[in-house]
N, C-alpha and C. Protein backbone atom coordinates (compact mmCIF):
# COMPACT_ATOMS: atom_id res chain seq x y z
N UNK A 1 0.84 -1.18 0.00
CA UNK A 1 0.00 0.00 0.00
C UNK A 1 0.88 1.24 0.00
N UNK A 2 0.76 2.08 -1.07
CA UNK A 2 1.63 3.57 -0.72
C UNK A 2 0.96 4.39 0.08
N UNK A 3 2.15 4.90 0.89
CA UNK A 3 1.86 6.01 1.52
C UNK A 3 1.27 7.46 1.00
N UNK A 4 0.50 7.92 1.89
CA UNK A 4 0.27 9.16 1.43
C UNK A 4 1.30 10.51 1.69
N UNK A 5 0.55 10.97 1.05
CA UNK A 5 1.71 12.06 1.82
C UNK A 5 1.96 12.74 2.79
N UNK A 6 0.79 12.96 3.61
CA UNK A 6 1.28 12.84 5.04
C UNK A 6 2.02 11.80 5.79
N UNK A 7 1.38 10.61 5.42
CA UNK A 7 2.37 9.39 5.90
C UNK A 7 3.97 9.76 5.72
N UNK A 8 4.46 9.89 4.34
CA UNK A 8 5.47 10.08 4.09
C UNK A 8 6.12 11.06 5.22
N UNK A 9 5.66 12.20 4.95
CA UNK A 9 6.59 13.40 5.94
C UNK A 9 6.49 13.19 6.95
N UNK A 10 5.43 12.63 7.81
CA UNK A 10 5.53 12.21 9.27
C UNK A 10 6.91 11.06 9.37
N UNK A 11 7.06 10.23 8.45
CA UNK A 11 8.11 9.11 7.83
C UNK A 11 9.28 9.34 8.51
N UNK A 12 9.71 10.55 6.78
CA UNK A 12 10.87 11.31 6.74
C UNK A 12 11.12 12.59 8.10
N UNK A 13 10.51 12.65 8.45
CA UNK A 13 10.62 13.83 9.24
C UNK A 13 11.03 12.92 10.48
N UNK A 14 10.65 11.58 11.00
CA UNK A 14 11.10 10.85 12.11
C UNK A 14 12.27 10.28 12.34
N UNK A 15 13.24 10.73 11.21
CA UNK A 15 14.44 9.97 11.33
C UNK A 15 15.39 11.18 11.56
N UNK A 16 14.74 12.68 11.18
CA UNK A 16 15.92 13.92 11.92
C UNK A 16 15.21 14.05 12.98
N UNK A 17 14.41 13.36 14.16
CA UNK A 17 13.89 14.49 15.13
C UNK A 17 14.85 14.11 16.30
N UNK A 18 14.99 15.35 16.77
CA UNK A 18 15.91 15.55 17.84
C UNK A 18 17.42 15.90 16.97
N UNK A 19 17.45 16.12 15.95
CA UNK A 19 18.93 15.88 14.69
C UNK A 19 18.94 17.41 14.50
N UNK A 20 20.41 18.10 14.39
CA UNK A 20 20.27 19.26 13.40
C UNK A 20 20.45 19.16 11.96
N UNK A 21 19.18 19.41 11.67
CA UNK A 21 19.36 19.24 9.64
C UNK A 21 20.20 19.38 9.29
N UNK A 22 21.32 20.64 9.07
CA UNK A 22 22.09 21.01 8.09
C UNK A 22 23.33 20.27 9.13
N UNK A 23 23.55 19.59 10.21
CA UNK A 23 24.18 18.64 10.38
C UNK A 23 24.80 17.40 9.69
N UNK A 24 22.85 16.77 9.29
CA UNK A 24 23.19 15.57 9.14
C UNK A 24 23.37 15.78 7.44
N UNK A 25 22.64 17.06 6.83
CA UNK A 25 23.22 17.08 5.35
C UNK A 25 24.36 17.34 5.00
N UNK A 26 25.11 18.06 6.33
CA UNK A 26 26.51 18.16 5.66
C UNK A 26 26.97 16.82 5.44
N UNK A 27 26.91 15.96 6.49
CA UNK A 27 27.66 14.45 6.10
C UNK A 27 27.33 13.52 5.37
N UNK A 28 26.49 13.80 4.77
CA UNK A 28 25.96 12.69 3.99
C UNK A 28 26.72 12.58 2.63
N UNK A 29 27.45 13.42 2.15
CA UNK A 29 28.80 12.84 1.01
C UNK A 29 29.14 12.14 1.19
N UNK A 30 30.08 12.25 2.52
CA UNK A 30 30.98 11.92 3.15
C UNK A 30 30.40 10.39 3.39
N UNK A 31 29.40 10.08 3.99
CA UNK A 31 28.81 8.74 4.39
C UNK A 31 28.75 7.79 3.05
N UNK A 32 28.14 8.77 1.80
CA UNK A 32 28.11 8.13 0.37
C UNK A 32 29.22 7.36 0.14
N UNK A 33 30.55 8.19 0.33
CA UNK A 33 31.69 7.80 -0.57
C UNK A 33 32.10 6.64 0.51
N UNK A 34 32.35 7.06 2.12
CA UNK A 34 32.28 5.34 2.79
C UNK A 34 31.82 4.70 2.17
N UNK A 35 30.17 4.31 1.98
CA UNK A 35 29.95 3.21 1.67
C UNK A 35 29.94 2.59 0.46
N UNK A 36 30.41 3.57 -0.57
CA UNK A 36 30.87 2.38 -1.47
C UNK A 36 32.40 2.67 -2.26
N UNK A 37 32.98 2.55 -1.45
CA UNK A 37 34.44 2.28 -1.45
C UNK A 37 35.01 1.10 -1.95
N UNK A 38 35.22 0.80 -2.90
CA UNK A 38 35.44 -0.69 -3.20
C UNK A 38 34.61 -1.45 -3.84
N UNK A 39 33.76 -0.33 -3.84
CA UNK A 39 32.56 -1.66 -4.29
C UNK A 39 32.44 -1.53 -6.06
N UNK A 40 32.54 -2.49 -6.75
CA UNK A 40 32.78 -2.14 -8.00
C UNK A 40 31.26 -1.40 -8.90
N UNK A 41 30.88 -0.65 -9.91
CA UNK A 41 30.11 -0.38 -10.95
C UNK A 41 29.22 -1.29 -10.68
N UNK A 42 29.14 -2.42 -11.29
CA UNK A 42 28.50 -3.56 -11.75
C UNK A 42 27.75 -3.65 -10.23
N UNK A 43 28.65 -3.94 -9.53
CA UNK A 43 27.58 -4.69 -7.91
C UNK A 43 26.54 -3.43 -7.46
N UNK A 44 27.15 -2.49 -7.33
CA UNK A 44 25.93 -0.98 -7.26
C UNK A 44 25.27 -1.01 -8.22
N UNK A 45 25.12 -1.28 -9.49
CA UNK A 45 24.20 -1.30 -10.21
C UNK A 45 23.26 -2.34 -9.81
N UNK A 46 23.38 -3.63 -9.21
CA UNK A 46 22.81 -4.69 -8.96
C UNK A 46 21.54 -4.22 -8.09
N UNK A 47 20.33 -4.17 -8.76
CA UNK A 47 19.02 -3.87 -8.20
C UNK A 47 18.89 -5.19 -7.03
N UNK A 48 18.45 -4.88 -5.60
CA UNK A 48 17.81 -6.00 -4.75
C UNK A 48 17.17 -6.90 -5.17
N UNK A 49 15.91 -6.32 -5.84
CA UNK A 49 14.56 -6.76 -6.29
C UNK A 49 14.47 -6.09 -7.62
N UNK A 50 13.67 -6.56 -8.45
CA UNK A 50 13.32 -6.18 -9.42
C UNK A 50 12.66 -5.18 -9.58
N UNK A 51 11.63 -4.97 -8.40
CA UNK A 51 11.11 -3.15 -8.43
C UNK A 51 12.01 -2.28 -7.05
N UNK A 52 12.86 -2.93 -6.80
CA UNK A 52 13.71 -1.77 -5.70
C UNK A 52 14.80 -1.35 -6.61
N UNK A 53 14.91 0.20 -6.26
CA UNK A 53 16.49 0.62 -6.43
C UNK A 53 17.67 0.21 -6.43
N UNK A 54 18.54 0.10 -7.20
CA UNK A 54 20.00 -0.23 -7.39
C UNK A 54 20.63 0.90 -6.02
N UNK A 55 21.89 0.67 -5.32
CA UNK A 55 22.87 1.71 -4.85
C UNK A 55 23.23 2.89 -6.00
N UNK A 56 23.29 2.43 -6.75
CA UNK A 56 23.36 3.75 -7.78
C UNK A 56 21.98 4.38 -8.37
N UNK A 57 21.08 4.09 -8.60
CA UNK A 57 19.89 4.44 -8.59
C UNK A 57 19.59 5.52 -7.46
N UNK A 58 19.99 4.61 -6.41
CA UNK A 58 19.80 5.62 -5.04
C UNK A 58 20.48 6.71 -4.94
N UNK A 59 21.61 7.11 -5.33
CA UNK A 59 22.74 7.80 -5.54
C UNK A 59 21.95 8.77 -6.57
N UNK A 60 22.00 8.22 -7.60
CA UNK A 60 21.73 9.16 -8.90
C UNK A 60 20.29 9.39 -8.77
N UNK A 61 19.04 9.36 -7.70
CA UNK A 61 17.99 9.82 -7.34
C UNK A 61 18.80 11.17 -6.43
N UNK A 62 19.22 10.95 -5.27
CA UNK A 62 19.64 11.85 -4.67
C UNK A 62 20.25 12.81 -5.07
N UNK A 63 20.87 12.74 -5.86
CA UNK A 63 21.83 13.95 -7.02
C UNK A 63 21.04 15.10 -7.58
N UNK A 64 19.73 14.40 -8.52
CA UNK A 64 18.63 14.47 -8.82
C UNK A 64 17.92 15.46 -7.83
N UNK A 65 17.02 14.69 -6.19
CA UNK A 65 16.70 15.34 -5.75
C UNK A 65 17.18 16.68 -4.88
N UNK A 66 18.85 16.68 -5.41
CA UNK A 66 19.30 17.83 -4.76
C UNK A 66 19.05 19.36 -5.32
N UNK A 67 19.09 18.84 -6.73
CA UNK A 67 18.74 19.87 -8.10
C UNK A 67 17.16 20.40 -7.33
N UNK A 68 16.43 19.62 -7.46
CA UNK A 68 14.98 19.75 -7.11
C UNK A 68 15.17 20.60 -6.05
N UNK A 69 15.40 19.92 -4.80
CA UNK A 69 15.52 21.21 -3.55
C UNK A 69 16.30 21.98 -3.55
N UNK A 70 17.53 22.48 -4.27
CA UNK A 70 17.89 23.51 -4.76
C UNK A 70 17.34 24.55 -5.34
N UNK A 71 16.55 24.07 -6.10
CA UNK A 71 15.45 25.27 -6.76
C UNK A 71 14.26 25.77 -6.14
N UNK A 72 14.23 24.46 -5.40
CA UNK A 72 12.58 25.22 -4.80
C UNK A 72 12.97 26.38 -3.16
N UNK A 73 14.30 25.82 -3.00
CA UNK A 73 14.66 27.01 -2.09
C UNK A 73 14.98 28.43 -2.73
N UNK A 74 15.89 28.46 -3.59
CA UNK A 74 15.38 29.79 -4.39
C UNK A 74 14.15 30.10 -5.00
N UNK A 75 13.39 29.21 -5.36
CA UNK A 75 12.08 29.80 -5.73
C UNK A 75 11.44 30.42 -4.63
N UNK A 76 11.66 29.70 -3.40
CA UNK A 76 10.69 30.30 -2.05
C UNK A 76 11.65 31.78 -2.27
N UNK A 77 12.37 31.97 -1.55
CA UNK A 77 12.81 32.93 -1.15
C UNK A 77 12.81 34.15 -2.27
N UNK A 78 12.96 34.12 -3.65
CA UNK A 78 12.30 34.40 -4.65
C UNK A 78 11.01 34.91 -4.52
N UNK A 79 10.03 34.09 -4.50
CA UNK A 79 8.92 34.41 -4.85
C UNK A 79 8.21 33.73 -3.43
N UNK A 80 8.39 33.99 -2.25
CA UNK A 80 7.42 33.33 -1.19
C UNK A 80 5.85 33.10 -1.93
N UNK A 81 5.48 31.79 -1.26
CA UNK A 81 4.56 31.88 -0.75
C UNK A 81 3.79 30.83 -2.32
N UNK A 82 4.85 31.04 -3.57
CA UNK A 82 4.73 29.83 -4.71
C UNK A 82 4.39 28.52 -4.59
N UNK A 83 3.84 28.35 -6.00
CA UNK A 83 3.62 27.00 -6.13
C UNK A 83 5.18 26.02 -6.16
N UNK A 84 4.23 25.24 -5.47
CA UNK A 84 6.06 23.60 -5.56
C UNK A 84 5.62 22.41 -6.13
N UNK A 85 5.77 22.26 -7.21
CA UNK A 85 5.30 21.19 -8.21
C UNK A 85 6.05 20.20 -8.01
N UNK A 86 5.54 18.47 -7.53
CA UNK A 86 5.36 17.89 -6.97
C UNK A 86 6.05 16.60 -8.34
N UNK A 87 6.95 15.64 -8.23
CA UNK A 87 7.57 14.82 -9.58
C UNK A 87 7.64 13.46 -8.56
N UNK A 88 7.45 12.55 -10.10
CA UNK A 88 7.42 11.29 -9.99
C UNK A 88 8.71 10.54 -10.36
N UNK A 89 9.33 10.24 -8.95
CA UNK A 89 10.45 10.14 -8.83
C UNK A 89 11.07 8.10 -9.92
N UNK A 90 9.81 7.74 -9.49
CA UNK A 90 10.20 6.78 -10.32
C UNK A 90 9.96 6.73 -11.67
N UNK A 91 9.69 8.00 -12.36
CA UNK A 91 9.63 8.40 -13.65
C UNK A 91 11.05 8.69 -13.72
N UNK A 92 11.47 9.75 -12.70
CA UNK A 92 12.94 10.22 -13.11
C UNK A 92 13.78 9.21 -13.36
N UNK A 93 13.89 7.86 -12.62
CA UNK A 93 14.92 7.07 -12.60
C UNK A 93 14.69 6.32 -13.75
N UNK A 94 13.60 6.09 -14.52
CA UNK A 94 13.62 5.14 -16.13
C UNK A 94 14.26 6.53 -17.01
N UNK A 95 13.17 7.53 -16.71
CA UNK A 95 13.45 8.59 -17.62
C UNK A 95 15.09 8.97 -17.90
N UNK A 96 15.74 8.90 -16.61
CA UNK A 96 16.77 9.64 -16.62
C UNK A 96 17.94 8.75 -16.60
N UNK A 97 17.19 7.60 -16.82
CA UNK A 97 18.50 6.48 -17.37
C UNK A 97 19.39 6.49 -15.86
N UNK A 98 18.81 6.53 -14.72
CA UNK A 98 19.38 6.29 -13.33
C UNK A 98 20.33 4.54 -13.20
N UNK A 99 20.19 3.47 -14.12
CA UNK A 99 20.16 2.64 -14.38
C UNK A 99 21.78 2.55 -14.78
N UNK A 100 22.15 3.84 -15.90
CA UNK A 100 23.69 3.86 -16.79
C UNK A 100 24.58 4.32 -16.32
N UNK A 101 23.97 5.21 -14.79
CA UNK A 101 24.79 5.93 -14.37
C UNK A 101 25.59 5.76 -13.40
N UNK A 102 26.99 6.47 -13.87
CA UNK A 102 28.18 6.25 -12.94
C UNK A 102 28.00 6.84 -11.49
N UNK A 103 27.95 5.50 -10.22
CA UNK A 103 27.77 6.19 -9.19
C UNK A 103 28.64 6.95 -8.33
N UNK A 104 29.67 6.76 -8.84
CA UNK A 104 31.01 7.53 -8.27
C UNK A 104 30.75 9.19 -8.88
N UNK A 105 30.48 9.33 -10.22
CA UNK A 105 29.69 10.59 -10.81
C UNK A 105 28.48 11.14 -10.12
N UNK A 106 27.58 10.63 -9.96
CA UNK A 106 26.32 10.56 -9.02
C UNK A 106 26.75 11.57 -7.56
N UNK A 107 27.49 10.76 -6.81
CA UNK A 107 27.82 11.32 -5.94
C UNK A 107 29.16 12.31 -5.80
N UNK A 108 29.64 12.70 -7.19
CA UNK A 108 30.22 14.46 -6.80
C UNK A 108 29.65 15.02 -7.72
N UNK A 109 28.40 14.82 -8.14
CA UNK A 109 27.25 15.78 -8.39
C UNK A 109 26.65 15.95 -7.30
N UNK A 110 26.29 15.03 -6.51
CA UNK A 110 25.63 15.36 -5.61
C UNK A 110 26.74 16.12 -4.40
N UNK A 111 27.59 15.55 -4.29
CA UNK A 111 28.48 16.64 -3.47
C UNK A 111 28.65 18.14 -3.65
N UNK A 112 28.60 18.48 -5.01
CA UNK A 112 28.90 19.66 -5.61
C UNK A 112 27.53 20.62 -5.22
N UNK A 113 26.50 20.03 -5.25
CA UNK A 113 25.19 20.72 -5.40
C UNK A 113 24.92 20.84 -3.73
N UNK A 114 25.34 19.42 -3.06
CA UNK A 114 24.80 19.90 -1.73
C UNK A 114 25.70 21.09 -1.11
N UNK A 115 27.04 21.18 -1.31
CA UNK A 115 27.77 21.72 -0.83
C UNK A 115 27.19 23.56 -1.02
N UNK A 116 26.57 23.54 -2.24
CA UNK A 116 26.54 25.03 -2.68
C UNK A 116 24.82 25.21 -1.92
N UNK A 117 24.04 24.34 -1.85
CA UNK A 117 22.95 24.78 -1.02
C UNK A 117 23.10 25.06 0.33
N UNK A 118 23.99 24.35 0.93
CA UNK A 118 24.19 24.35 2.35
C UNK A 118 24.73 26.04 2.76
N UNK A 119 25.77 26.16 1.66
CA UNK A 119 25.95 27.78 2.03
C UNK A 119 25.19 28.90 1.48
N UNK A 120 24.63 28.53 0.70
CA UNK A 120 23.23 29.45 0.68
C UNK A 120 22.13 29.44 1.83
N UNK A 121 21.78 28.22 2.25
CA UNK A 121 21.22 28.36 3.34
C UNK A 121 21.85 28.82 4.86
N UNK A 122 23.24 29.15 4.98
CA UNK A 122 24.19 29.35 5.65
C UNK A 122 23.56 31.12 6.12
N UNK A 123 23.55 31.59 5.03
CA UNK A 123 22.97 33.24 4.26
C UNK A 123 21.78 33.65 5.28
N UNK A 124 21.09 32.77 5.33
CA UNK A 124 19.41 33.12 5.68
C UNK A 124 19.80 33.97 6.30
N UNK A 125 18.34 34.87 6.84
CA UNK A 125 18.07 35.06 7.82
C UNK A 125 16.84 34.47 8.64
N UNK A 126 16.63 34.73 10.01
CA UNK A 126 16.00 34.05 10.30
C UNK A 126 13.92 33.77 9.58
N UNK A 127 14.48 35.30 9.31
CA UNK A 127 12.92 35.47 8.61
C UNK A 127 12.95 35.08 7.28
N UNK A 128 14.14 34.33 6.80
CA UNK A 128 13.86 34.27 5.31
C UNK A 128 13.56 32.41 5.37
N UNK A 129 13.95 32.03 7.34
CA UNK A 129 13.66 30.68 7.12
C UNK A 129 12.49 30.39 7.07
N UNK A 130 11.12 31.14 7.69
CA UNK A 130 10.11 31.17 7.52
C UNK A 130 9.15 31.21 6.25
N UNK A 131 10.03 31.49 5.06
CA UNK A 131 9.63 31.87 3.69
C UNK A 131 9.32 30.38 3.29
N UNK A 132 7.58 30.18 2.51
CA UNK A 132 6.93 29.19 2.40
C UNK A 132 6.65 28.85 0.73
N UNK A 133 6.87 27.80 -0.06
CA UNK A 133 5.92 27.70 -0.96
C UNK A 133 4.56 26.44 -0.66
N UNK A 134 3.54 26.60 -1.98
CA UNK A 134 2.62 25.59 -1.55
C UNK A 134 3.31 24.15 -2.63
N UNK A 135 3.34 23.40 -1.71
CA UNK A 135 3.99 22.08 -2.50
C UNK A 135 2.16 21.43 -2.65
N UNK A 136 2.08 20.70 -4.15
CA UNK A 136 1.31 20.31 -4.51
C UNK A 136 0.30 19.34 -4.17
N UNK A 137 1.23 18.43 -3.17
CA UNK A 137 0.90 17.21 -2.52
C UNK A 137 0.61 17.28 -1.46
N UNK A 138 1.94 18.47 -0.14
CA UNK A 138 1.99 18.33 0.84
C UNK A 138 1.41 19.62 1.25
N UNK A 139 1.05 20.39 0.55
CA UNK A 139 0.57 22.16 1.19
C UNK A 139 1.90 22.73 1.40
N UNK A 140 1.90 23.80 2.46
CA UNK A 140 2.72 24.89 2.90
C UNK A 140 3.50 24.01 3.68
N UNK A 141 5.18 24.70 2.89
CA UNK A 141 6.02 24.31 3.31
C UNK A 141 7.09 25.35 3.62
N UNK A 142 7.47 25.45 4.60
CA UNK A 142 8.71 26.44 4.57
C UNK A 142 10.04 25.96 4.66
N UNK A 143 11.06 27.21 4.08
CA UNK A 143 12.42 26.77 4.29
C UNK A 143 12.49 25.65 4.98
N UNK A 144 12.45 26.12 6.22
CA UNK A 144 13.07 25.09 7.36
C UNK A 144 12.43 24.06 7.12
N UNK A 145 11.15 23.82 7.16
CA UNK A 145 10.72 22.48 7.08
C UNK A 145 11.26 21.49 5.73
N UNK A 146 11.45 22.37 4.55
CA UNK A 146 12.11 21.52 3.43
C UNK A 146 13.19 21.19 4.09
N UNK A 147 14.31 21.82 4.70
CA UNK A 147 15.44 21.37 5.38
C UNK A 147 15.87 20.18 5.97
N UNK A 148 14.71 20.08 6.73
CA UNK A 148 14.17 19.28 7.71
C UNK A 148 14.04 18.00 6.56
N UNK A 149 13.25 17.73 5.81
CA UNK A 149 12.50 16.97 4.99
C UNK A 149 13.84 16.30 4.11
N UNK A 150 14.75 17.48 3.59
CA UNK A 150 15.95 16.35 2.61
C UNK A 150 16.78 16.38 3.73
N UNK A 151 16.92 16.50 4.92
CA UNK A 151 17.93 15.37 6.17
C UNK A 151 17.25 14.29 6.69
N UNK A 152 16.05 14.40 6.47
CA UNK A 152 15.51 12.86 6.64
C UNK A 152 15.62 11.92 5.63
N UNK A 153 15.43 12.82 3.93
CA UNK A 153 15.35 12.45 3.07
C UNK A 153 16.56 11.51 3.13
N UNK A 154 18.07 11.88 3.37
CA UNK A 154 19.01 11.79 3.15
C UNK A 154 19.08 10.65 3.93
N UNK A 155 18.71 10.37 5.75
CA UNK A 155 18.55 9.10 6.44
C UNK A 155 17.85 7.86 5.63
N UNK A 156 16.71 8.18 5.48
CA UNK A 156 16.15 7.43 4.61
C UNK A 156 17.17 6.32 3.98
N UNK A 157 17.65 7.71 3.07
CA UNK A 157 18.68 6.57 1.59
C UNK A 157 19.91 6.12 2.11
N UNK A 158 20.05 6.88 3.06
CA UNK A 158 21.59 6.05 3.17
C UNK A 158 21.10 4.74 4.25
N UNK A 159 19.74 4.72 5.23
CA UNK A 159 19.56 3.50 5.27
C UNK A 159 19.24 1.89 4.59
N UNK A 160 18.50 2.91 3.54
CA UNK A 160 18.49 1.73 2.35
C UNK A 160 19.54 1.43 1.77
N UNK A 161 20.62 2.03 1.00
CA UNK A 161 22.03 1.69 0.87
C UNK A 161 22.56 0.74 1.36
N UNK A 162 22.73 1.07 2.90
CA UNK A 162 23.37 0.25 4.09
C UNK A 162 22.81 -1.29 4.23
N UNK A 163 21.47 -0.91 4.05
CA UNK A 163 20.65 -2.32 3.75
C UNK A 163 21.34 -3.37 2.52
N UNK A 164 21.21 -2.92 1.52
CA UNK A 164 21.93 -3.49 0.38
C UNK A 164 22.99 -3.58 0.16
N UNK A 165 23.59 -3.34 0.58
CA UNK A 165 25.34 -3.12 0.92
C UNK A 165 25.50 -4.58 1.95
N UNK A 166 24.75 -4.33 3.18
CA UNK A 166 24.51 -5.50 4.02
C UNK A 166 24.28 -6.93 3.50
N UNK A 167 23.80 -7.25 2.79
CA UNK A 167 22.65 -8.43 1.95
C UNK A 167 23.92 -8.61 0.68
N UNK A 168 24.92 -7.42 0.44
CA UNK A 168 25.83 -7.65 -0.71
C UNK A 168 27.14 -8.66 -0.89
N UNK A 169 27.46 -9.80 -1.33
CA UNK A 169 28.63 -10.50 -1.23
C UNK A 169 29.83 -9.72 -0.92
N UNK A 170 29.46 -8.69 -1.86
CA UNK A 170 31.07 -7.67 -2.07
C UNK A 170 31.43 -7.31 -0.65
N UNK A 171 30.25 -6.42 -0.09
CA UNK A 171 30.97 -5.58 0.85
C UNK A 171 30.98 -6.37 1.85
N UNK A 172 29.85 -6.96 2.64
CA UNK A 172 30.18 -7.37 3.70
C UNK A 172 30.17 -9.27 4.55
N UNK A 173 30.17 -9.58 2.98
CA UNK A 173 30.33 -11.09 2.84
C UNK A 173 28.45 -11.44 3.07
N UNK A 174 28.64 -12.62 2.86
CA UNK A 174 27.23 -13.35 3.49
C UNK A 174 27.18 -13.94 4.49
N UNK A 175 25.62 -14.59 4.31
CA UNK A 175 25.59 -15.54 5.74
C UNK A 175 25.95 -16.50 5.66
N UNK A 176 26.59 -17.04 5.19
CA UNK A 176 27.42 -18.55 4.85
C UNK A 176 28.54 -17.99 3.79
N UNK A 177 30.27 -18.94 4.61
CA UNK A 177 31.16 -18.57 4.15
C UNK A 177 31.03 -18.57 2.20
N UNK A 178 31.91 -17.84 1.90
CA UNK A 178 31.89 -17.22 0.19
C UNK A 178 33.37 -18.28 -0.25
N UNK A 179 33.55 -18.56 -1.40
CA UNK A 179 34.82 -19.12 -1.50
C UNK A 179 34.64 -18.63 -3.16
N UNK A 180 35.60 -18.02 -3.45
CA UNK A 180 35.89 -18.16 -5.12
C UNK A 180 36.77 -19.32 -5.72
N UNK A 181 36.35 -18.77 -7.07
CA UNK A 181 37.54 -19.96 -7.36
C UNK A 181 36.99 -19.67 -9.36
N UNK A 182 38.43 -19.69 -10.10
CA UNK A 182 38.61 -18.93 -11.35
C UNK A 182 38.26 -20.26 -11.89
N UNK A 183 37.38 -20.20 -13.12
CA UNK A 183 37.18 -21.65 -13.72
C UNK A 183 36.92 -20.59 -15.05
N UNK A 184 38.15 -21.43 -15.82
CA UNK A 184 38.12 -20.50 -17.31
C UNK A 184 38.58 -19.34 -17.32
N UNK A 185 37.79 -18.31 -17.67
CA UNK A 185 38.23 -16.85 -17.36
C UNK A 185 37.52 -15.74 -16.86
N UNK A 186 36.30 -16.46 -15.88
CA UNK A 186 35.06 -16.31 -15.09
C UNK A 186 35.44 -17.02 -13.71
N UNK A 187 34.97 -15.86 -12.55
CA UNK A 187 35.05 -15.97 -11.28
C UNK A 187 34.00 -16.36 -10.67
N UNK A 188 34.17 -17.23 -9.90
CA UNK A 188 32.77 -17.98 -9.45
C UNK A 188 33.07 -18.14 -8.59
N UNK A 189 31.30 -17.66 -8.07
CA UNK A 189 31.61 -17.87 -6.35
C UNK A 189 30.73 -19.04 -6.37
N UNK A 190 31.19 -19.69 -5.13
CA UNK A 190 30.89 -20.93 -4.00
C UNK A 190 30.53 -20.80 -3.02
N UNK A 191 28.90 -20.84 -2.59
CA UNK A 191 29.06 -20.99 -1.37
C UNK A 191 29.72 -21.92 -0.49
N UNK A 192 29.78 -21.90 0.48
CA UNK A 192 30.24 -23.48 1.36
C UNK A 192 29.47 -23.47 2.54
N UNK A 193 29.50 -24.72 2.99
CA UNK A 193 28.23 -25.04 3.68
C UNK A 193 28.55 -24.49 5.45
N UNK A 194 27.99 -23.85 6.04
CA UNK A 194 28.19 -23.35 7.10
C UNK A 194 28.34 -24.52 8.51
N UNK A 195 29.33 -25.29 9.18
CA UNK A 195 30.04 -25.86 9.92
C UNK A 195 29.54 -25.02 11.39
């Protein structure tokens, strides 16, 4: 069953409370490039499930949604009190070929973009955090609360990441020992039977 959109923001909003936003957005590069350190193209591309996100998917959504809340913070402050047109994120990821893309690219796009919002929002003042548009789905939203909304956003994905990363041979082995072994000019793994 999907959530609505209140569901959602009550969601996202439960994973910064008690958190300072522009805290946990500063680190979230930084957390990106940890977790996939080593991990080759091919295995981040490797979707869970057939309708879940790839690690790079996730990556190159977030890149994506940084552009998005980038703009709609200058649009508020711009033009308070605007419309915030509302996108279908799993349109973006067929549309936008989220699938081809390099996630090591992904994420210093996304570094580059968060880095330059964070010091724009650095700027405010306090009355400009109050500055609202109407988002389509969710109503009146202000600065701060968008703030609020992509540092949860950001928990969110890097928990799902971590998830798949977890469940991944590469990074953190399985639940039963892994053994390779080169047959031909193809690497094959073995499980072995857990003792």
């Amino acid at each position: 069953m999907k959530e609505t959109p209140q569901q959602y923001t009550e969601r996202i909003l439960g994973y910064v409370e008690g958190k300072r936003p522009l805290v946990v957005q500063a680190a979230t590069a930084k957390k990106l490039n940890r977790l996939i350190k080593g991990i080759s193209t091919a295995e981040l591309r490797r979707r869970p499930a057939p309708e879940k996100w790839s690690v790079s998917e996730i990556i190159a959504h977030l890149a994506d949604a940084e552009i998005v809340g980038g703009f709609r913070l200058r649009f508020i402050l711009g033009s308070p009190g605007a419309p915030i047109v509302a996108y279908d994120q799993d349109k973006w990821v067929t549309s936008g070929h989220y699938d081809q893309r390099d996630p090591r690219k992904s994420v210093a796009h996304f570094c580059v973009l968060r880095e330059a919002n964070i010091a724009l929002l650095k700027t405010l003042t306090p009355e400009q955090w109050k500055h609202y548009g109407m988002h389509s789905e969710r109503g009146r939203e202000s600065i701060e609360h968008i703030v609020r909304m992509f540092a949860g956003h950001d928990v969110n994905h890097l928990q799902q990441i971590e998830k798949i990363l977890a469940h991944s041979d590469l990074k953190f082995g399985c639940k039963r020992p892994l053994d390779q072994a080169l047959v031909g000019q193809r690497l094959v793994k073995v499980r072995l039977k857990s003792t």
